[in-house]
PDB file of N, CA and C in Angstrom:
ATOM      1  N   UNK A   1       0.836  -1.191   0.000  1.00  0.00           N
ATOM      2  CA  UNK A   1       0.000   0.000   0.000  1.00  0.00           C
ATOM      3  C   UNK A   1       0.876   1.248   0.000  1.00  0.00           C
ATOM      4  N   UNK A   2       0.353   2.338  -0.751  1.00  0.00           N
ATOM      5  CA  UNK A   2       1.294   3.873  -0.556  1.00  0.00           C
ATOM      6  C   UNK A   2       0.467   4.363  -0.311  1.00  0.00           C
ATOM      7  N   UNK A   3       1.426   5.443   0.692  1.00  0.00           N
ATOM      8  CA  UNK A   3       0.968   6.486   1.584  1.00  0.00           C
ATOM      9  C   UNK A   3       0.446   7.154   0.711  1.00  0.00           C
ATOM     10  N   UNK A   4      -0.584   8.040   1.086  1.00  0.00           N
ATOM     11  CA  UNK A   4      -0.451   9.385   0.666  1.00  0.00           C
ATOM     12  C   UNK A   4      -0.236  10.354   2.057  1.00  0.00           C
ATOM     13  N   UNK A   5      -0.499  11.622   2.245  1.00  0.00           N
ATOM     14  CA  UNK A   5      -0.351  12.837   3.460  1.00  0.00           C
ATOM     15  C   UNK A   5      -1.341  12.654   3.694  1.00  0.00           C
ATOM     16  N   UNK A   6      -1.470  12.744   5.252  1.00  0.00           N
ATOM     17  CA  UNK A   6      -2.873  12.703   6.417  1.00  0.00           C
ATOM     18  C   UNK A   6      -3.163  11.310   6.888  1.00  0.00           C
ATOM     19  N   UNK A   7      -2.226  10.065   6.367  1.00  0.00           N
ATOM     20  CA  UNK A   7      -2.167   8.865   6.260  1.00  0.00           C
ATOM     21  C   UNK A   7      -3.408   8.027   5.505  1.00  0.00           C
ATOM     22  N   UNK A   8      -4.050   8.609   4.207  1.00  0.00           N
ATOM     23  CA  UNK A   8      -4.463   7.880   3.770  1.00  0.00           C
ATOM     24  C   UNK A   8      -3.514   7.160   2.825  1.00  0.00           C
ATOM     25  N   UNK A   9      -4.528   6.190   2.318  1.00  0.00           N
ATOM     26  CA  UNK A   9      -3.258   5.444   1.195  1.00  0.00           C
ATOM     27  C   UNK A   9      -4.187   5.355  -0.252  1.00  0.00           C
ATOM     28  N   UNK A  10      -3.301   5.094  -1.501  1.00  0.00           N
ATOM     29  CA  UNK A  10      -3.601   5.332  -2.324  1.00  0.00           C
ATOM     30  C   UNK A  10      -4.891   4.285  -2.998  1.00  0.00           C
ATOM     31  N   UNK A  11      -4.662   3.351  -2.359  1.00  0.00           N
ATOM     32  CA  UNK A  11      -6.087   2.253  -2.701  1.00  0.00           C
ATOM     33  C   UNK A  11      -7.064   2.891  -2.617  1.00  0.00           C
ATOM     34  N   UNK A  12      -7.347   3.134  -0.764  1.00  0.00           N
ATOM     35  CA  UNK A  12      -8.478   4.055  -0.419  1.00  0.00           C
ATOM     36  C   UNK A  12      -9.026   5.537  -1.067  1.00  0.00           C
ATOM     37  N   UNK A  13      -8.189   6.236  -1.418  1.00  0.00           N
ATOM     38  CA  UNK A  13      -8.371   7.144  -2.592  1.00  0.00           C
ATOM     39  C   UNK A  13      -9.149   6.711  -3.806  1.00  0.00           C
ATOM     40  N   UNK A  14      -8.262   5.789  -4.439  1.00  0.00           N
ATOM     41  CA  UNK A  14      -9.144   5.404  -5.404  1.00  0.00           C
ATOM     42  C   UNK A  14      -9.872   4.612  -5.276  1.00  0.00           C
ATOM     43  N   UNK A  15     -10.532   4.163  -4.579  1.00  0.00           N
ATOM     44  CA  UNK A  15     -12.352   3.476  -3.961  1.00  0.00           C
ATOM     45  C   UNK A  15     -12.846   4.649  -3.837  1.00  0.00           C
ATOM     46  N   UNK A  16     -12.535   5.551  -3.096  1.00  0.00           N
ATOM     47  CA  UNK A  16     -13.431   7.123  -2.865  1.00  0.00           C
ATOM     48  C   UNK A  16     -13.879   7.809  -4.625  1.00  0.00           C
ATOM     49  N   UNK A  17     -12.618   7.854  -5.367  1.00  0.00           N
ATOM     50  CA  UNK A  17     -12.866   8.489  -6.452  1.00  0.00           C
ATOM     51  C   UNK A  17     -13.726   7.753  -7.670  1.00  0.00           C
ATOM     52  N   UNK A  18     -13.561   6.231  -7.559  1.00  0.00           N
ATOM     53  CA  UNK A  18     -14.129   5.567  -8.485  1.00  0.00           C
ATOM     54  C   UNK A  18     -15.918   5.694  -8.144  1.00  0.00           C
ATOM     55  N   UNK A  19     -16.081   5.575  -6.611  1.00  0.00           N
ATOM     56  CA  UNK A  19     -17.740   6.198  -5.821  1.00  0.00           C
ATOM     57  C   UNK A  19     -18.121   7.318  -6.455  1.00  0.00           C
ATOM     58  N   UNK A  20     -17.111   7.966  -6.640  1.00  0.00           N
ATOM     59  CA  UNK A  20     -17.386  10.200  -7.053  1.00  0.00           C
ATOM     60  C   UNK A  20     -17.956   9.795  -8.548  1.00  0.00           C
ATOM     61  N   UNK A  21     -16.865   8.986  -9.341  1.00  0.00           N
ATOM     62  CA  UNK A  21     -16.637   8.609 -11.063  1.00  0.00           C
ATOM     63  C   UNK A  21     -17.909   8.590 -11.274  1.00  0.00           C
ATOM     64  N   UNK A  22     -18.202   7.271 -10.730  1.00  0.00           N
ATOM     65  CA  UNK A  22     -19.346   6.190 -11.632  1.00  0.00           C
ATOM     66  C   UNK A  22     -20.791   7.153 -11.487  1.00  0.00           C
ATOM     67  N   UNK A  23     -20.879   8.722 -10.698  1.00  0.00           N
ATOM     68  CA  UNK A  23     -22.110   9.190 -10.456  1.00  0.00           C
ATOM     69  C   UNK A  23     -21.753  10.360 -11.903  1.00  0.00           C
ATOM     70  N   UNK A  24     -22.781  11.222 -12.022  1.00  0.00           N
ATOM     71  CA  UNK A  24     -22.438  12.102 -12.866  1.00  0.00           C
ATOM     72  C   UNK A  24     -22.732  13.964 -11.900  1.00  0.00           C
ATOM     73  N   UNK A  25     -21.396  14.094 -11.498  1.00  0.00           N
ATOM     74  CA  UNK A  25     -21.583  15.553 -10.658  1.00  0.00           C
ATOM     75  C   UNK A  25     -22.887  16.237 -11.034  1.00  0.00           C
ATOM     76  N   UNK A  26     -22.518  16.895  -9.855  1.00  0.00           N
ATOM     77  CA  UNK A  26     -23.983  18.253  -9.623  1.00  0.00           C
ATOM     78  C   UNK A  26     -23.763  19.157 -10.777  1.00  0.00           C
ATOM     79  N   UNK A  27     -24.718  19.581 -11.357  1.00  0.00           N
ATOM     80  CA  UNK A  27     -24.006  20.675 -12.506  1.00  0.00           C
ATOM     81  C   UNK A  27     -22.833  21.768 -11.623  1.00  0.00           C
ATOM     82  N   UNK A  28     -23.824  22.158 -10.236  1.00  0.00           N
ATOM     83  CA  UNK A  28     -22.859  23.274  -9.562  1.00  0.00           C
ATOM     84  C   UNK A  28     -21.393  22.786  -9.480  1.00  0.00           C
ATOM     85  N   UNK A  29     -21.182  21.280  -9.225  1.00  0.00           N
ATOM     86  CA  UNK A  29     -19.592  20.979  -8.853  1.00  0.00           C
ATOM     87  C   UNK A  29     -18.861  20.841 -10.218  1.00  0.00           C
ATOM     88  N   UNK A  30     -17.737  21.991  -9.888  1.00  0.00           N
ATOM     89  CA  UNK A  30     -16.777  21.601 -10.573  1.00  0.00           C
ATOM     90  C   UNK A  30     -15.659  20.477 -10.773  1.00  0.00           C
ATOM     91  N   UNK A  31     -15.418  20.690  -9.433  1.00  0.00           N
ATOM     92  CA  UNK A  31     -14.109  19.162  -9.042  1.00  0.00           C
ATOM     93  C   UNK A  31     -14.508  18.879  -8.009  1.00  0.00           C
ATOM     94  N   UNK A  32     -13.534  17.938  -7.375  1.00  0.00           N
ATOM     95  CA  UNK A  32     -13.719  17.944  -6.020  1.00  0.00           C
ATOM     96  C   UNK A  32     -12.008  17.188  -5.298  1.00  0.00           C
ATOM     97  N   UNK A  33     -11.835  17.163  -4.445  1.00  0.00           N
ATOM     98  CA  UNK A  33     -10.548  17.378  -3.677  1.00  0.00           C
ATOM     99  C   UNK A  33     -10.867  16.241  -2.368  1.00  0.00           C
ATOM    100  N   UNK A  34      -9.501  15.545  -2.815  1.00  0.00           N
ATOM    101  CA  UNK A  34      -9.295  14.615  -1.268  1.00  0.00           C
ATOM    102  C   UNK A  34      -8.990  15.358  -0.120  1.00  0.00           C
ATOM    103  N   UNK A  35      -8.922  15.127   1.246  1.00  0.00           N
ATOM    104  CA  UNK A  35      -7.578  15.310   1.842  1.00  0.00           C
ATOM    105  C   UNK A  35      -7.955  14.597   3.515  1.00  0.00           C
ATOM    106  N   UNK A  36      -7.184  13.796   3.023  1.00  0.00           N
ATOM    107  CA  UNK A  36      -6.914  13.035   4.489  1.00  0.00           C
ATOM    108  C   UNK A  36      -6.121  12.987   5.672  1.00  0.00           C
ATOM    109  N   UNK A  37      -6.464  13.054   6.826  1.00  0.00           N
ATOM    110  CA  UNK A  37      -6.137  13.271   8.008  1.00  0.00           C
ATOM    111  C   UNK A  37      -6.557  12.947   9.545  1.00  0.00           C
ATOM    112  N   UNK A  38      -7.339  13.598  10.346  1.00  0.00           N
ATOM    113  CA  UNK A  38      -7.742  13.132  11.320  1.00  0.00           C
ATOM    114  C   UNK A  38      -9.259  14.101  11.862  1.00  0.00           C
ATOM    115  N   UNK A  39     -10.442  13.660  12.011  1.00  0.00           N
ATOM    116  CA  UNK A  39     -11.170  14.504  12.806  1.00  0.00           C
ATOM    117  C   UNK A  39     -10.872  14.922  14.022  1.00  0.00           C
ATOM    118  N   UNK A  40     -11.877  15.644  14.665  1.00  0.00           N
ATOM    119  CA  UNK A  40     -12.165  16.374  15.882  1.00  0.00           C
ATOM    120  C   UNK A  40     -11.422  15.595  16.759  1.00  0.00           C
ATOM    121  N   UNK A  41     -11.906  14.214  16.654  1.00  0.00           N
ATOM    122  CA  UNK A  41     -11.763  13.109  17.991  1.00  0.00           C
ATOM    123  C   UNK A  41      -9.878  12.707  17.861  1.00  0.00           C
ATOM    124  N   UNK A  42      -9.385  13.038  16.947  1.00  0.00           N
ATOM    125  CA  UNK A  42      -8.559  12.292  16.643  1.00  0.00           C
ATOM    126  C   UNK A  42      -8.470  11.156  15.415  1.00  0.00           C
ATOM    127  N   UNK A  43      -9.657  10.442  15.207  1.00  0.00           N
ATOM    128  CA  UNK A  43      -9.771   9.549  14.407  1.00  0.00           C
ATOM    129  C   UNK A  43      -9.682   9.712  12.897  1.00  0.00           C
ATOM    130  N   UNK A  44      -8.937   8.504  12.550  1.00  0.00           N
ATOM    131  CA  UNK A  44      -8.825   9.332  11.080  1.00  0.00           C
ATOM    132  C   UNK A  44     -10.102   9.382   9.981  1.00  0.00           C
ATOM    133  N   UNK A  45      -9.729  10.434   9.328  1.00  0.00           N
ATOM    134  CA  UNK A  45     -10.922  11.011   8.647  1.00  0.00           C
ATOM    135  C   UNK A  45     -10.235  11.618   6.713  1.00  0.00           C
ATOM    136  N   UNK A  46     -11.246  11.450   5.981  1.00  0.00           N
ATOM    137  CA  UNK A  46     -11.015  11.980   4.825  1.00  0.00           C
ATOM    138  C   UNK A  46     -12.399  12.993   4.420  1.00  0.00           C
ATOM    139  N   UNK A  47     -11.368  14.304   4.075  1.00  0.00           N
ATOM    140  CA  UNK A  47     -12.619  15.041   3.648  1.00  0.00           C
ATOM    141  C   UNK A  47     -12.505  15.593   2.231  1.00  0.00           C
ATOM    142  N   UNK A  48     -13.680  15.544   1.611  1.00  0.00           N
ATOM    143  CA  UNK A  48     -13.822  15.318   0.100  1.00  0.00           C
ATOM    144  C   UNK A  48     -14.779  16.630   0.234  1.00  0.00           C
ATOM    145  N   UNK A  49     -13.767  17.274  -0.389  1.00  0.00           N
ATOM    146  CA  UNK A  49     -14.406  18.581  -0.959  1.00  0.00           C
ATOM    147  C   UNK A  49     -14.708  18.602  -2.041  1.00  0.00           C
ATOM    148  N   UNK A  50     -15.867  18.986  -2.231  1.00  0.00           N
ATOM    149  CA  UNK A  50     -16.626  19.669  -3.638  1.00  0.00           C
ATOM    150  C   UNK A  50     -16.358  20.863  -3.649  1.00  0.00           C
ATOM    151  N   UNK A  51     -15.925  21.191  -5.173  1.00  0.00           N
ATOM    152  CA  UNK A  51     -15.541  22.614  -5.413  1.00  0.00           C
ATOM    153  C   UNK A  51     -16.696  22.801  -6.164  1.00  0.00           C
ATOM    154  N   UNK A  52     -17.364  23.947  -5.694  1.00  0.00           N
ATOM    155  CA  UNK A  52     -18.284  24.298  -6.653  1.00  0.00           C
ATOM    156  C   UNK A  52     -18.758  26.395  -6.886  1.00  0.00           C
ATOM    157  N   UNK A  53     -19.667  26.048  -7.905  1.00  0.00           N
ATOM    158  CA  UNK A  53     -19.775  27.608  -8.420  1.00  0.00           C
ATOM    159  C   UNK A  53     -19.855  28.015  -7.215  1.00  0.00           C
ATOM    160  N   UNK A  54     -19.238  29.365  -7.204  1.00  0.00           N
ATOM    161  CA  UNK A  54     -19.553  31.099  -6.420  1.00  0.00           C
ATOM    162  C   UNK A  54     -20.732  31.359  -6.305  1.00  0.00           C
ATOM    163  N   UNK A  55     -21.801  30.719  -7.169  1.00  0.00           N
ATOM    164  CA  UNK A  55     -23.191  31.290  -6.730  1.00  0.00           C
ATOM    165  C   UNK A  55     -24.198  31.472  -5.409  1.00  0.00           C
ATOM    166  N   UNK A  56     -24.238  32.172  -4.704  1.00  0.00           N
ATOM    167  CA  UNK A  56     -24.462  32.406  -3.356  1.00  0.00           C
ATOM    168  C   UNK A  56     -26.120  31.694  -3.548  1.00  0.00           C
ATOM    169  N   UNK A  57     -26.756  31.920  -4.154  1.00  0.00           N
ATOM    170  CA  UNK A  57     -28.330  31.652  -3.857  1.00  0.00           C
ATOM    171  C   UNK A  57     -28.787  30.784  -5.535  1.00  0.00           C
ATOM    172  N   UNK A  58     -28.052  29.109  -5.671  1.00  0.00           N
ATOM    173  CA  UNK A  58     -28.551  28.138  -6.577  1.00  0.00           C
ATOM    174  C   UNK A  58     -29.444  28.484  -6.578  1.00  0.00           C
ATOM    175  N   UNK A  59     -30.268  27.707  -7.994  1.00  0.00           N
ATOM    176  CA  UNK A  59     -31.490  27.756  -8.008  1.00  0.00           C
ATOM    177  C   UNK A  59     -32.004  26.137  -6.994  1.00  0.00           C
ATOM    178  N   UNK A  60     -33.100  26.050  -6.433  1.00  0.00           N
ATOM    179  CA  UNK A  60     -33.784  24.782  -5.841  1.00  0.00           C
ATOM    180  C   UNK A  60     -33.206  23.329  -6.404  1.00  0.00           C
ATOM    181  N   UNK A  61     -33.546  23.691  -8.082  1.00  0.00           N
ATOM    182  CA  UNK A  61     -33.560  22.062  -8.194  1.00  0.00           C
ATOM    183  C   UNK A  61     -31.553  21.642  -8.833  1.00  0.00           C
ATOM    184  N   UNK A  62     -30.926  22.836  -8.611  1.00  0.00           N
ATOM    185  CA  UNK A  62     -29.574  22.458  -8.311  1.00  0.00           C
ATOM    186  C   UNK A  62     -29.294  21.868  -6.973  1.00  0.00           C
ATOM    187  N   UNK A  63     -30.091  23.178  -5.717  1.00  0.00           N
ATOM    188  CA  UNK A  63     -29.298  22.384  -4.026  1.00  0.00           C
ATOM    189  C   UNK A  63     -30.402  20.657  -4.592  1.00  0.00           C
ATOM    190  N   UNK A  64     -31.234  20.666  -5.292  1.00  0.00           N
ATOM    191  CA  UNK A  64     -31.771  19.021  -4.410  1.00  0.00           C
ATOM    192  C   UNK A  64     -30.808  18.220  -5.632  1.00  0.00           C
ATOM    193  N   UNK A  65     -30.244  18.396  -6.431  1.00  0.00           N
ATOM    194  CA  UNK A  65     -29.317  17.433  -6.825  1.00  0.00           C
ATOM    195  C   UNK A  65     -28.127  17.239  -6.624  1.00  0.00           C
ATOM    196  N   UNK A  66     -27.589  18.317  -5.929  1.00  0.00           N
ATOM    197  CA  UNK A  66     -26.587  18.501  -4.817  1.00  0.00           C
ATOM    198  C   UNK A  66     -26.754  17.702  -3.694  1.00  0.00           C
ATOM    199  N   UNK A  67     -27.903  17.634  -3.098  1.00  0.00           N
ATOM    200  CA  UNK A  67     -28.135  16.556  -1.917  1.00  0.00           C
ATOM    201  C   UNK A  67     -28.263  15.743  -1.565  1.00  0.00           C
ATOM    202  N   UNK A  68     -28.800  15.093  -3.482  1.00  0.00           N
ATOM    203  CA  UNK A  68     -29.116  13.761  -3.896  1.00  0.00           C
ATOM    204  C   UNK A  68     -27.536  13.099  -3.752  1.00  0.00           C
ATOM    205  N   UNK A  69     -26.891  14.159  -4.470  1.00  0.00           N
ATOM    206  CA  UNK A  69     -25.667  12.755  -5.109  1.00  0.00           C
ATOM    207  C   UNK A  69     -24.646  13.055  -3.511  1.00  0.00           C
ATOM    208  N   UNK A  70     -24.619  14.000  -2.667  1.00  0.00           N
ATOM    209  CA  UNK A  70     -23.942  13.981  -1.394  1.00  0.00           C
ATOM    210  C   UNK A  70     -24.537  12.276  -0.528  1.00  0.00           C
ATOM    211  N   UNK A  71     -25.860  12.597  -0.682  1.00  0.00           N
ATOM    212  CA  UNK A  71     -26.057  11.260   0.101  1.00  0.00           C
ATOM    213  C   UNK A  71     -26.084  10.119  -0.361  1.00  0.00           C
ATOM    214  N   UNK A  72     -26.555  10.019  -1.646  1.00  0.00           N
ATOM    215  CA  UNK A  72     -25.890   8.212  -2.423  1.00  0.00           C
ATOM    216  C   UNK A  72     -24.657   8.132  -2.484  1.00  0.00           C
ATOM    217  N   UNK A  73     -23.647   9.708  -2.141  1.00  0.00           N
ATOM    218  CA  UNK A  73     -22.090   9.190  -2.015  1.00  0.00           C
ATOM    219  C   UNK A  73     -21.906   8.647  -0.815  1.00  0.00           C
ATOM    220  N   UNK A  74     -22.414   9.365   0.216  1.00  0.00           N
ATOM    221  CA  UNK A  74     -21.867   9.008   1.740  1.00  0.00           C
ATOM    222  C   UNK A  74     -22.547   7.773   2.176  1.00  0.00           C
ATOM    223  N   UNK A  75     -24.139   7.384   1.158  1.00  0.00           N
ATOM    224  CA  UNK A  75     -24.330   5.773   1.919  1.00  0.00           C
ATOM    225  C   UNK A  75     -23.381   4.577   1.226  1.00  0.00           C
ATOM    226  N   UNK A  76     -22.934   5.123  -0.063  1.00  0.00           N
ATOM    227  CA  UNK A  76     -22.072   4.059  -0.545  1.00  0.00           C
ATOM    228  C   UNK A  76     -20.871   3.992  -0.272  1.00  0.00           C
ATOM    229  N   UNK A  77     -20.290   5.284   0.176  1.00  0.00           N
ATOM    230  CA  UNK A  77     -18.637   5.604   0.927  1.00  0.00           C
ATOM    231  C   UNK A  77     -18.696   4.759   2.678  1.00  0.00           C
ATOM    232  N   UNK A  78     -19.871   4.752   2.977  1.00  0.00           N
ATOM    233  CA  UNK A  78     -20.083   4.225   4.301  1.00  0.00           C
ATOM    234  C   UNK A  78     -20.139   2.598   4.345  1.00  0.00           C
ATOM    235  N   UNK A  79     -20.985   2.326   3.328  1.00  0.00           N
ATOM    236  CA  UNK A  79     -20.363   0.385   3.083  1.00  0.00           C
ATOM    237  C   UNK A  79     -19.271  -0.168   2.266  1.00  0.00           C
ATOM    238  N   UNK A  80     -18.702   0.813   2.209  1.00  0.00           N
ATOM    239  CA  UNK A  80     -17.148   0.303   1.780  1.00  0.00           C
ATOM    240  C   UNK A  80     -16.363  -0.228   3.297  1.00  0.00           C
ATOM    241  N   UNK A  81     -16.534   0.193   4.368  1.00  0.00           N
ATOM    242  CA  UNK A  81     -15.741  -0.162   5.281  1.00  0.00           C
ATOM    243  C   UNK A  81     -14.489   0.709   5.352  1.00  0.00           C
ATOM    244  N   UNK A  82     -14.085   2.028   4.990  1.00  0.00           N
ATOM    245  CA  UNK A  82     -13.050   2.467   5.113  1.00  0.00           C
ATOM    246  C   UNK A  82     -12.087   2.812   5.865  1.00  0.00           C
ATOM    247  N   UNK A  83     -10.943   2.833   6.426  1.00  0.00           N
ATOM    248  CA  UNK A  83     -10.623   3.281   7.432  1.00  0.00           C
ATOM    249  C   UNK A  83     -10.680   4.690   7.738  1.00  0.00           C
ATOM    250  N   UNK A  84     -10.391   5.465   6.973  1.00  0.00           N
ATOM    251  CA  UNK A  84     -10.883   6.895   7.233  1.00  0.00           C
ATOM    252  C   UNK A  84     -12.561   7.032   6.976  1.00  0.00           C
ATOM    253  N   UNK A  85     -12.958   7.801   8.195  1.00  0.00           N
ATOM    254  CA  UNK A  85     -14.384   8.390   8.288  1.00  0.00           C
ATOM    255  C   UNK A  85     -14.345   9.432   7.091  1.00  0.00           C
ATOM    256  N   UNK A  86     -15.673   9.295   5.964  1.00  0.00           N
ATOM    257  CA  UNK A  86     -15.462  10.385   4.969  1.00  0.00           C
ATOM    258  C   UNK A  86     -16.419  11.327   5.557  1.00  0.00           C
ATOM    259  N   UNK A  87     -16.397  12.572   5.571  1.00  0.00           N
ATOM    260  CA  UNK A  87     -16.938  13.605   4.912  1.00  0.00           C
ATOM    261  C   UNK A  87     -16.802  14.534   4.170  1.00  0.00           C
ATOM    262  N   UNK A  88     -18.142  14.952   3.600  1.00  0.00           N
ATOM    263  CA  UNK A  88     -18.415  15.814   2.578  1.00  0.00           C
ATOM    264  C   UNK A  88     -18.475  17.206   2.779  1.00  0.00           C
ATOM    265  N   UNK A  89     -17.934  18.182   2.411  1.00  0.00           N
ATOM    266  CA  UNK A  89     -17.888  19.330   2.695  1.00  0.00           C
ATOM    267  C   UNK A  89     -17.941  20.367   1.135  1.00  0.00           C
ATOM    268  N   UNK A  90     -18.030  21.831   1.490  1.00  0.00           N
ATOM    269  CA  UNK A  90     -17.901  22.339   0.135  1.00  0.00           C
ATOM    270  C   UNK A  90     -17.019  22.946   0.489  1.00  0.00           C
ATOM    271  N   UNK A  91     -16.200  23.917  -0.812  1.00  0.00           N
ATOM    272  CA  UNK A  91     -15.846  24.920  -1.288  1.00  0.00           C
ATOM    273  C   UNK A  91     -16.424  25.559  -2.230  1.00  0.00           C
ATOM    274  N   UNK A  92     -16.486  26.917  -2.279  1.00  0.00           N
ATOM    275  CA  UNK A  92     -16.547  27.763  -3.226  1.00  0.00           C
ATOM    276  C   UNK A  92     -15.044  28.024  -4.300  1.00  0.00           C
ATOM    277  N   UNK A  93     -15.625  28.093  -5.566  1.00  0.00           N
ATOM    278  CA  UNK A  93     -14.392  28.139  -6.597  1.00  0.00           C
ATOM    279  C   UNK A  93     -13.338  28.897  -6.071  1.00  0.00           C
ATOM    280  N   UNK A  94     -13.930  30.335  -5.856  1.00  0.00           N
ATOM    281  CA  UNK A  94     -12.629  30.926  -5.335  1.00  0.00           C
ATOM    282  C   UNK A  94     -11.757  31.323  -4.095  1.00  0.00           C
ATOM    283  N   UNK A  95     -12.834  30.405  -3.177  1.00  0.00           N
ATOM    284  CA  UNK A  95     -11.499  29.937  -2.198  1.00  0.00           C
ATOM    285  C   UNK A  95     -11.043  28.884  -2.629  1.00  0.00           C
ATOM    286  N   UNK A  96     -11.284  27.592  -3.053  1.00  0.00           N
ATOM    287  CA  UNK A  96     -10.724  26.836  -3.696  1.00  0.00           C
ATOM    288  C   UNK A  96      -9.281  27.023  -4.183  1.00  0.00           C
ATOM    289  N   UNK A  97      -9.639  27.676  -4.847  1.00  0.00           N
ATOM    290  CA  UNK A  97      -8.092  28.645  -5.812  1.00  0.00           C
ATOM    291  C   UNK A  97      -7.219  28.973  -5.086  1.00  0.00           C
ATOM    292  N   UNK A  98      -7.240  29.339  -4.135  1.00  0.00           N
ATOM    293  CA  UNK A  98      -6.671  29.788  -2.659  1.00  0.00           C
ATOM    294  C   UNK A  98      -6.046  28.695  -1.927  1.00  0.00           C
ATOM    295  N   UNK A  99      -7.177  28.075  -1.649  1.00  0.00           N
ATOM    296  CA  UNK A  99      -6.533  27.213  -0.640  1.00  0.00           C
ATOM    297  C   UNK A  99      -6.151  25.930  -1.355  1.00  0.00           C
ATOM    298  N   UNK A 100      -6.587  25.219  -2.325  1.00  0.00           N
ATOM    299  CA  UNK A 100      -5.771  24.038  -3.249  1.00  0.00           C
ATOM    300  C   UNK A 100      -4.927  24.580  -4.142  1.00  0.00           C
ATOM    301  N   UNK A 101      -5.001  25.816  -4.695  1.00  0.00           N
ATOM    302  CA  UNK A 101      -4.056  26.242  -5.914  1.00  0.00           C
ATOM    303  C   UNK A 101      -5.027  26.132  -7.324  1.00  0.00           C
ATOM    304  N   UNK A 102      -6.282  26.276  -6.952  1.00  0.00           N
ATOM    305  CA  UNK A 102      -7.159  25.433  -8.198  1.00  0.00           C
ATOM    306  C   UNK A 102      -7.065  26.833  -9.098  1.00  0.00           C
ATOM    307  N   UNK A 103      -6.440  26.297 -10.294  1.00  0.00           N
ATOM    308  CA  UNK A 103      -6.845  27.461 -11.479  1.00  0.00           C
ATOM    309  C   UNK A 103      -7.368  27.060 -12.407  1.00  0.00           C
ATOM    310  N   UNK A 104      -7.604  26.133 -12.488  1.00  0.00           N
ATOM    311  CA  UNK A 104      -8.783  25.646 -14.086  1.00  0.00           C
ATOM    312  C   UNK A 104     -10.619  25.515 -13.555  1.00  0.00           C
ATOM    313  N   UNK A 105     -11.377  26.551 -14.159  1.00  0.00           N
ATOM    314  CA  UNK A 105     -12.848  26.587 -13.864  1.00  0.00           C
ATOM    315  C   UNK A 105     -13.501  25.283 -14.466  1.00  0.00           C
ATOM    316  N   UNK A 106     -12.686  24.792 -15.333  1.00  0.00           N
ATOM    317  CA  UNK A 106     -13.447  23.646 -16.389  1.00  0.00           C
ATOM    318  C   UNK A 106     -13.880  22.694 -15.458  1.00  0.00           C
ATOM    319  N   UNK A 107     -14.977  21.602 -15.259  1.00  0.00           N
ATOM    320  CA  UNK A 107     -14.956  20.618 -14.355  1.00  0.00           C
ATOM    321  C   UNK A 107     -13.910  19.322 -14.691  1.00  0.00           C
ATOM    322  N   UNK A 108     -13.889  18.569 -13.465  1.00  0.00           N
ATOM    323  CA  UNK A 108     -12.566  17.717 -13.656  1.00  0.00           C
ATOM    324  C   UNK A 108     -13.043  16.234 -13.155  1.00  0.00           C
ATOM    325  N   UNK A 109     -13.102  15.643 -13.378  1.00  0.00           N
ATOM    326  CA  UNK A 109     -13.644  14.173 -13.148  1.00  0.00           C
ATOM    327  C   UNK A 109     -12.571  13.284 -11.854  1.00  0.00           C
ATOM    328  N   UNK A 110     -11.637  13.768 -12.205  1.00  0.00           N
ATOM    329  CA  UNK A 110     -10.384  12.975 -11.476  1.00  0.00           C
ATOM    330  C   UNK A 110      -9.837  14.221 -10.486  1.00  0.00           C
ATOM    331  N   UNK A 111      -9.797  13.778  -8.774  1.00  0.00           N
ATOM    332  CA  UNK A 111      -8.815  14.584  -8.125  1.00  0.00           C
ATOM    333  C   UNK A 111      -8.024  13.954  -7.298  1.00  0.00           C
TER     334      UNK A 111
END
């Protein structure tokens, strides 16, 4: 197995990303971003950010397909058995940019 930083490893990554793959993103998400490490408690944890549009106020039937594919990710990320606890979190594009280095707006299938 290889490491990656935050002690996930690269298997577990790609079980997380192939879960993200096989759905077809929210129109709002552009990419989305690993990063593994540890929660609150200590325990380890991976959090999978969605990068998505700047738009402060979606329209409705964007947040409910946003909510749809958050929760068929997290019930199917949850019977994988993983060792890191996932959650889902957002970003906005342009903190994104900021805080990952993200400069391409195009969406990205693979992170």
């Amino acid at each position: 197995m290889s490491d990656l930083s935050g002690g996930g490893t690269v298997e577990e990554a790609n079980k997380i990303r192939q879960v993200i793959n096989k759905r077809d993103l929210p129109a709002s998400v552009r990419s989305f971003k690993l990063e593994f490490g540890a929660d609150s408690t200590g325990d380890p944890a991976v959090t999978i950010w969605l990068i998505v549009d700047d738009d402060p106020n979606p329209p409705k039937r964007v947040l409910d397909q946003t909510t749809r594919f958050v929760r068929e990710t997290e019930s199917e990320l949850m019977q994988l058995g993983l060792r890191h606890w996932p959650f889902i979190r957002f970003s906005p594009a342009s903190e994104a940019k900021l805080y990952f280095g993200e400069t391409d707006a195009a969406p990205q299938r693979f992170a």
